[in-house]
Protein backbone atom coordinates (compact mmCIF):
# COMPACT_ATOMS: atom_id res chain seq x y z
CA UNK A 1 -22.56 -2.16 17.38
CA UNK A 2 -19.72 0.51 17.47
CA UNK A 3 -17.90 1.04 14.40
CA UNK A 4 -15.76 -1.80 15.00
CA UNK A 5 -12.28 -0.84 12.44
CA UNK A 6 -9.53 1.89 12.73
CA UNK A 7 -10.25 2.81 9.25
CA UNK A 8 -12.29 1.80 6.52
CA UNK A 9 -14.45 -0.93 7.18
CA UNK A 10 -14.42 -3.88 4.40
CA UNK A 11 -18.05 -4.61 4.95
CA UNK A 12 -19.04 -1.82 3.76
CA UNK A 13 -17.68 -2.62 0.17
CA UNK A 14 -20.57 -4.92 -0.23
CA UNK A 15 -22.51 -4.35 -3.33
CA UNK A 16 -26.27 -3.98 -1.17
CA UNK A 17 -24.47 -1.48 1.28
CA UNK A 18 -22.07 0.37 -1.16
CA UNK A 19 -24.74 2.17 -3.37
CA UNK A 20 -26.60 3.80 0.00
CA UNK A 21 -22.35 4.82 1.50
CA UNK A 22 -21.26 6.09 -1.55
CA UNK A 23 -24.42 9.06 -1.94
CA UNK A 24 -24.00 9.54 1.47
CA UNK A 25 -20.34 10.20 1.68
CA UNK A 26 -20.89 12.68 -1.00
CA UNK A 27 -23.68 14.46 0.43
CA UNK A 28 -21.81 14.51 4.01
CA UNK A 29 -18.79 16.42 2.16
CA UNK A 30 -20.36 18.50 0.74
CA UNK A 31 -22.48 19.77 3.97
CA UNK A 32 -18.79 19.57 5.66
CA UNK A 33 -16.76 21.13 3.16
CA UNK A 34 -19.96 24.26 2.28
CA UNK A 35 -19.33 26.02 5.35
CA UNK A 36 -15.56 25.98 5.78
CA UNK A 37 -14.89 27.25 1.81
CA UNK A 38 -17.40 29.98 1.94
CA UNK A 39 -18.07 32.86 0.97
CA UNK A 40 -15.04 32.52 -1.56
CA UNK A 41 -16.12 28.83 -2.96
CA UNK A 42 -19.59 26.75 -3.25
CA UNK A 43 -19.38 22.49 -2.90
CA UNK A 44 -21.87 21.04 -5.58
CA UNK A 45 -23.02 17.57 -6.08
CA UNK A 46 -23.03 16.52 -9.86
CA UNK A 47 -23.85 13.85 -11.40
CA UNK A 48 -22.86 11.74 -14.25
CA UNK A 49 -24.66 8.99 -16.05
CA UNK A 50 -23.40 5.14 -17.21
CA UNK A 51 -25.17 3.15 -18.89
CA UNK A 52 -23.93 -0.60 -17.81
CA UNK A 53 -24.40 -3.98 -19.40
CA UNK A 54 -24.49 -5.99 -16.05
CA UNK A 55 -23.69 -10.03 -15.58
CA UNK A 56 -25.96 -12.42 -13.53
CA UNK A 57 -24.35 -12.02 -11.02
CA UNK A 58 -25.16 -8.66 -10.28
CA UNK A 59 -28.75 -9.08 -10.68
CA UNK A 60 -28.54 -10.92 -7.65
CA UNK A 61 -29.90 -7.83 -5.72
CA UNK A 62 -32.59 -7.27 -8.14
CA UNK A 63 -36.44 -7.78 -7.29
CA UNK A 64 -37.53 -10.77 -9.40
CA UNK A 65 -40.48 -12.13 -8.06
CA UNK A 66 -43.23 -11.44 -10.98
CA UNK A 67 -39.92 -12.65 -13.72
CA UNK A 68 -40.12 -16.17 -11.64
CA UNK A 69 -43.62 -16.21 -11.73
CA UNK A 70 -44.26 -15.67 -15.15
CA UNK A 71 -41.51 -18.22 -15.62
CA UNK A 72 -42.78 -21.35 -13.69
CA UNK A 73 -46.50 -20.79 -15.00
CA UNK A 74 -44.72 -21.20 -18.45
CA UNK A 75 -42.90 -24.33 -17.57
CA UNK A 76 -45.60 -25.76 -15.92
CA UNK A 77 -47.77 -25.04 -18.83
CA UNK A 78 -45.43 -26.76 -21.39
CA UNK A 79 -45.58 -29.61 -18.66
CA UNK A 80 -49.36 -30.02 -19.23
CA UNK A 81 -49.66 -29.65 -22.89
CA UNK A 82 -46.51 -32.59 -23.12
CA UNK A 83 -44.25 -29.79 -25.31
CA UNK A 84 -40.87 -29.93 -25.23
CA UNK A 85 -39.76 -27.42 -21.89
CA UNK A 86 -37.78 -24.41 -22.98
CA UNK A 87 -34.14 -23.92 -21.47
CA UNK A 88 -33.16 -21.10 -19.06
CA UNK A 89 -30.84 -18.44 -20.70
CA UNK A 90 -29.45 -15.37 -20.02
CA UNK A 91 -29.47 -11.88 -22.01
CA UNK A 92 -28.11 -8.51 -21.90
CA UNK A 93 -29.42 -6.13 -19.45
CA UNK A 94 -28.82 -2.35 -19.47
CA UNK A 95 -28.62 -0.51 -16.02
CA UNK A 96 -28.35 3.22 -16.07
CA UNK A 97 -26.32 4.21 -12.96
CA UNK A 98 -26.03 7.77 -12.07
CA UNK A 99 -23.07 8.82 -9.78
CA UNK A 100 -22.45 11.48 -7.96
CA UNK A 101 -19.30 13.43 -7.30
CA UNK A 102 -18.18 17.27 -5.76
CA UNK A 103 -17.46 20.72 -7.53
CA UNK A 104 -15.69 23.19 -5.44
CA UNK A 105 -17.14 26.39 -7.42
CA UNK A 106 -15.33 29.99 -7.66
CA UNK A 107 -18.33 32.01 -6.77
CA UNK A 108 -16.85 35.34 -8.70
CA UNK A 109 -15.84 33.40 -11.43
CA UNK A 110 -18.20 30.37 -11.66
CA UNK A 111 -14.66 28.53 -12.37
CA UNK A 112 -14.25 24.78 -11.33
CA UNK A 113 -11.14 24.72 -8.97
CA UNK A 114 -11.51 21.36 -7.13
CA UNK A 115 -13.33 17.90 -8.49
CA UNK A 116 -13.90 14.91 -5.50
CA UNK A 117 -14.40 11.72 -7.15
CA UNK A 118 -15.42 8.95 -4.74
CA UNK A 119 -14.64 5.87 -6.69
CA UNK A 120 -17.46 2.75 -7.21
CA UNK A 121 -17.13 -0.30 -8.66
CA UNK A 122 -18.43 1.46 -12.26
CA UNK A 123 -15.48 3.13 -12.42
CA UNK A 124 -13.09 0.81 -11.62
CA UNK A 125 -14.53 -2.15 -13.50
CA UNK A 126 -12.13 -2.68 -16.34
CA UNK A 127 -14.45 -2.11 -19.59
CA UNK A 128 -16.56 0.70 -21.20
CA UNK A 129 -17.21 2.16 -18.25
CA UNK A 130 -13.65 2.60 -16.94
CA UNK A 131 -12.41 4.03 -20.01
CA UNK A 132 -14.92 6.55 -19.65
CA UNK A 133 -14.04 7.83 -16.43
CA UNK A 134 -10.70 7.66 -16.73
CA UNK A 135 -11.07 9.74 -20.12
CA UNK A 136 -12.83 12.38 -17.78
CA UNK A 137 -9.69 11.93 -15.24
CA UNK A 138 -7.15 12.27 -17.51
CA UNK A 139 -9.28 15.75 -18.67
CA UNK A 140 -9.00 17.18 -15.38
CA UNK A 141 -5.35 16.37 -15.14
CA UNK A 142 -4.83 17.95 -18.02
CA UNK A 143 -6.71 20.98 -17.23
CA UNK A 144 -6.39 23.80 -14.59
CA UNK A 145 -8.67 22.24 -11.97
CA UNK A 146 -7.71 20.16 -8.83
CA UNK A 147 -8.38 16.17 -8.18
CA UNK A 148 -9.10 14.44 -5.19
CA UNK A 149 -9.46 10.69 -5.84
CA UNK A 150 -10.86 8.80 -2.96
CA UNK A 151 -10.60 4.68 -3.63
CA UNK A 152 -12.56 3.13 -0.90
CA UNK A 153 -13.01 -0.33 -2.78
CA UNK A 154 -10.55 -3.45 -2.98
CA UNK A 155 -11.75 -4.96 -5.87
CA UNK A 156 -10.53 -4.28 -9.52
CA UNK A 157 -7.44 -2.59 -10.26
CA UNK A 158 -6.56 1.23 -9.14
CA UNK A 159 -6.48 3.78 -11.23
CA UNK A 160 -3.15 4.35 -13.05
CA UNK A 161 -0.36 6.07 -11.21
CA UNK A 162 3.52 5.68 -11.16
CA UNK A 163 6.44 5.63 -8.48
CA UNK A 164 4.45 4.11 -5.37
CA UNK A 165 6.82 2.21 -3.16
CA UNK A 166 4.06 0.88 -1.15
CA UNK A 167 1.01 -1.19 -1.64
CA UNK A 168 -1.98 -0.42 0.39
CA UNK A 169 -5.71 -2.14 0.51
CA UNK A 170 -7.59 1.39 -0.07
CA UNK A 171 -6.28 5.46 -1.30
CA UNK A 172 -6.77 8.61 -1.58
CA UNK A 173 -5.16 10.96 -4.17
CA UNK A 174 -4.55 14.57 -3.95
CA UNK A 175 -3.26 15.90 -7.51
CA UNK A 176 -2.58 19.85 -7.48
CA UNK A 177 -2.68 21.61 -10.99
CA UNK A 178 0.86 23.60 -9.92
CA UNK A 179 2.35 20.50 -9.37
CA UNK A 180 1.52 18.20 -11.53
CA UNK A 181 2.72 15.34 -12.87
CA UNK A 182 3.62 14.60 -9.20
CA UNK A 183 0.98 14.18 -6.49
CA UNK A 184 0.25 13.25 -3.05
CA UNK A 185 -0.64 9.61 -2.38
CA UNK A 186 -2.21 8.18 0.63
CA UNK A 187 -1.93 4.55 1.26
CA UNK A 188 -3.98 2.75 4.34
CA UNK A 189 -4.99 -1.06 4.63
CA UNK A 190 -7.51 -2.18 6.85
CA UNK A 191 -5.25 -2.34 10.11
CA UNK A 192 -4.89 1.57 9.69
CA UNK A 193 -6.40 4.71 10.12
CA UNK A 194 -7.47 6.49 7.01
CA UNK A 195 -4.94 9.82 6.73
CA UNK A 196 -6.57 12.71 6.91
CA UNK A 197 -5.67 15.40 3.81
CA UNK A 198 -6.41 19.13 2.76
CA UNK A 199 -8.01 19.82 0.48
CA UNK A 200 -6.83 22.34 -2.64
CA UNK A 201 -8.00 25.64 -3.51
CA UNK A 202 -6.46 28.50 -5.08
CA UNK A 203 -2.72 29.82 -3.79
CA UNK A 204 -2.82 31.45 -0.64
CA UNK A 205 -6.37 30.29 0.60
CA UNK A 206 -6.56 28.54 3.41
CA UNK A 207 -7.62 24.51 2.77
CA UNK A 208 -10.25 22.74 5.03
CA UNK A 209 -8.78 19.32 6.32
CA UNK A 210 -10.96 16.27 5.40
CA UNK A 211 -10.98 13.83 8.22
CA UNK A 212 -12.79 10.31 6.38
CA UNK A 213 -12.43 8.38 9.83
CA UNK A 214 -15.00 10.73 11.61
CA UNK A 215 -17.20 10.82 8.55
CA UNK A 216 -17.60 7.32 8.21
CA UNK A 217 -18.15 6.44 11.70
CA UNK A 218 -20.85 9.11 11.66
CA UNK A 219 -22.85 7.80 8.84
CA UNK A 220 -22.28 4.39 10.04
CA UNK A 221 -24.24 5.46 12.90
CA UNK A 222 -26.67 7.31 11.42
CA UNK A 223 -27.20 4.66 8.27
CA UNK A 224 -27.07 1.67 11.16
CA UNK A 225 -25.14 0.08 8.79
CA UNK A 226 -24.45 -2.72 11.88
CA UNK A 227 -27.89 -3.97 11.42
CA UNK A 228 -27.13 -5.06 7.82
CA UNK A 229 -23.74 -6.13 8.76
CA UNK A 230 -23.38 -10.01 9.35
CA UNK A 231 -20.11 -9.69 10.88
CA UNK A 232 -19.67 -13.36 11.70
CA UNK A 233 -18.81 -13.79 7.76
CA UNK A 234 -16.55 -12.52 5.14
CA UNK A 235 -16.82 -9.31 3.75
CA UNK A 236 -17.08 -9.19 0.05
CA UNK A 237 -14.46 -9.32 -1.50
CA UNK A 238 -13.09 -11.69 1.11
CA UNK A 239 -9.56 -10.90 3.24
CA UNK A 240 -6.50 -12.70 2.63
CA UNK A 241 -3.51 -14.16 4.41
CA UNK A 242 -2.64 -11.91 8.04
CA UNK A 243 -5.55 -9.18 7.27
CA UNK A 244 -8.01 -12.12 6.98
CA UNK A 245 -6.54 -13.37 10.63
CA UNK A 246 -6.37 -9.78 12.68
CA UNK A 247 -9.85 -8.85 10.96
CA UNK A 248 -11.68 -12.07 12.87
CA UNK A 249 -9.73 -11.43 15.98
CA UNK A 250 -10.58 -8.01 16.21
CA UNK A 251 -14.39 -8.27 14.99
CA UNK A 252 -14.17 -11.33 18.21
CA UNK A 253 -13.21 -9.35 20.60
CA UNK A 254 -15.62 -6.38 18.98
CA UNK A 255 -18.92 -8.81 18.87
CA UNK A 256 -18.54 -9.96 22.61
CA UNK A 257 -17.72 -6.38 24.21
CA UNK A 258 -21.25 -5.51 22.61
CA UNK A 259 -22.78 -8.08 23.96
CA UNK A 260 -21.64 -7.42 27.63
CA UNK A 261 -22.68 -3.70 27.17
């Protein structure tokens, strides 16, 4: 199936798809951006390190087979010996979840000029986690050094801005050391093309322009994300209201013109 919205697609915000979209899109920047910076910068990926108490619900994509085993031979030894059968609980369990993000690198002076943060749900997941990145965010705005913010996700609030007029499902944010506090904000919603932004360097160089739409429909391509895609259901989170409406009509009209090809 062709990549079947303008602009982001909400099934790809699922949690089993996000993980596999989110190292890609950083590892497709940075083989975009390399060759259009250089010689005078270097994109690196970087990596930074939560550790996550995570609720049942998210173990849902875990592999717990041998756990259930163990489990029901347990029960269904109490059962035999006539003791009293134990109650299911639940406890604490730690995930360590590394995430990537970009460094565009000064290669005279080593310097930091530009971070890309893609956002995931472990950042924007009110709690331990999202004070910790947003500690790191408000260090870069206080420093010297560019931000690109790139919110791909729906769920859980965004991160903390003033003076928008306009709501939007999904956005980017461009925040240039000169200019700061202000910053450029790019609002889309699923009906609409993602915009497509430079990106900043130092004064006077000349800034590559990141295009998102092609990137995504490329790795959608190349990931066959449409093979894990049941597009006859909601995406996760769910659409609302009018988006919820247009969204079936279009993936309709989407489903049966691959089906006549």
């Amino acid at each position: 199936m062709t990549y079947p919205f303008p602009g982001m697609d909400p099934y790809l915000e699922h949690p089993d798809i996000w993980s596999d979209l989110h190292h890609r899109l950083i590892t497709a920047l940075a083989d975009t951006l390399g060759p259009e910076v250089r010689p005078r910068y270097v994109v690196r990926v970087d990596f930074r390190v939560y550790r996550e108490t995570v609720s049942g619900m998210e173990l849902l994509g875990r592999p717990d087979a041998d756990v259930r085993e163990i489990r029901e031979r347990a029960v269904a030894s109490y059962r035999a010996t006539g003791s009293p059968q134990p109650q299911t609980v639940r406890v604490p369990v730690t995930d360590v979840v590394r995430q990537g993000y970009l460094q565009v690198k000064d290669t005279t002076s080593g310097e930091v000029v530009t971070v890309i943060e893609i956002l995931s749900p472990t950042n924007k997941r009110p709690g331990k986690d999202r004070e910790e990145y947003e500690e790191k965010r408000q260090a870069i705005l206080d420093s010297s050094t560019h931000l690109v913010e790139v919110d791909l996700l729906r769920r859980h609030p965004p991160m903390p801005f003033e003076g928008a007029s306009e709501t939007g499902h999904y956005r980017i944010l461009v925040s240039r050391s000169a200019q700061r506090p202000e910053a450029e904000l790019y609002l889309f919603s699923v009906r609409t093309s993602i915009l497509t932004f430079s990106l900043p360097l130092r004064a006077g160089d000349e800034e590559p322009v990141i295009d998102l739409n092609a990137l995504l429909r490329r790795l959608y391509e190349n990931a066959g994300y449409d093979l894990s895609i049941d597009y006859t259901r909601d995406p996760i989170p769910p659409l609302e209201g009018e988006d919820a409406g247009w969204a079936h009509e279009l993936l309709t009209e989407s489903l049966a013109h691959n089906r006549q090809v």
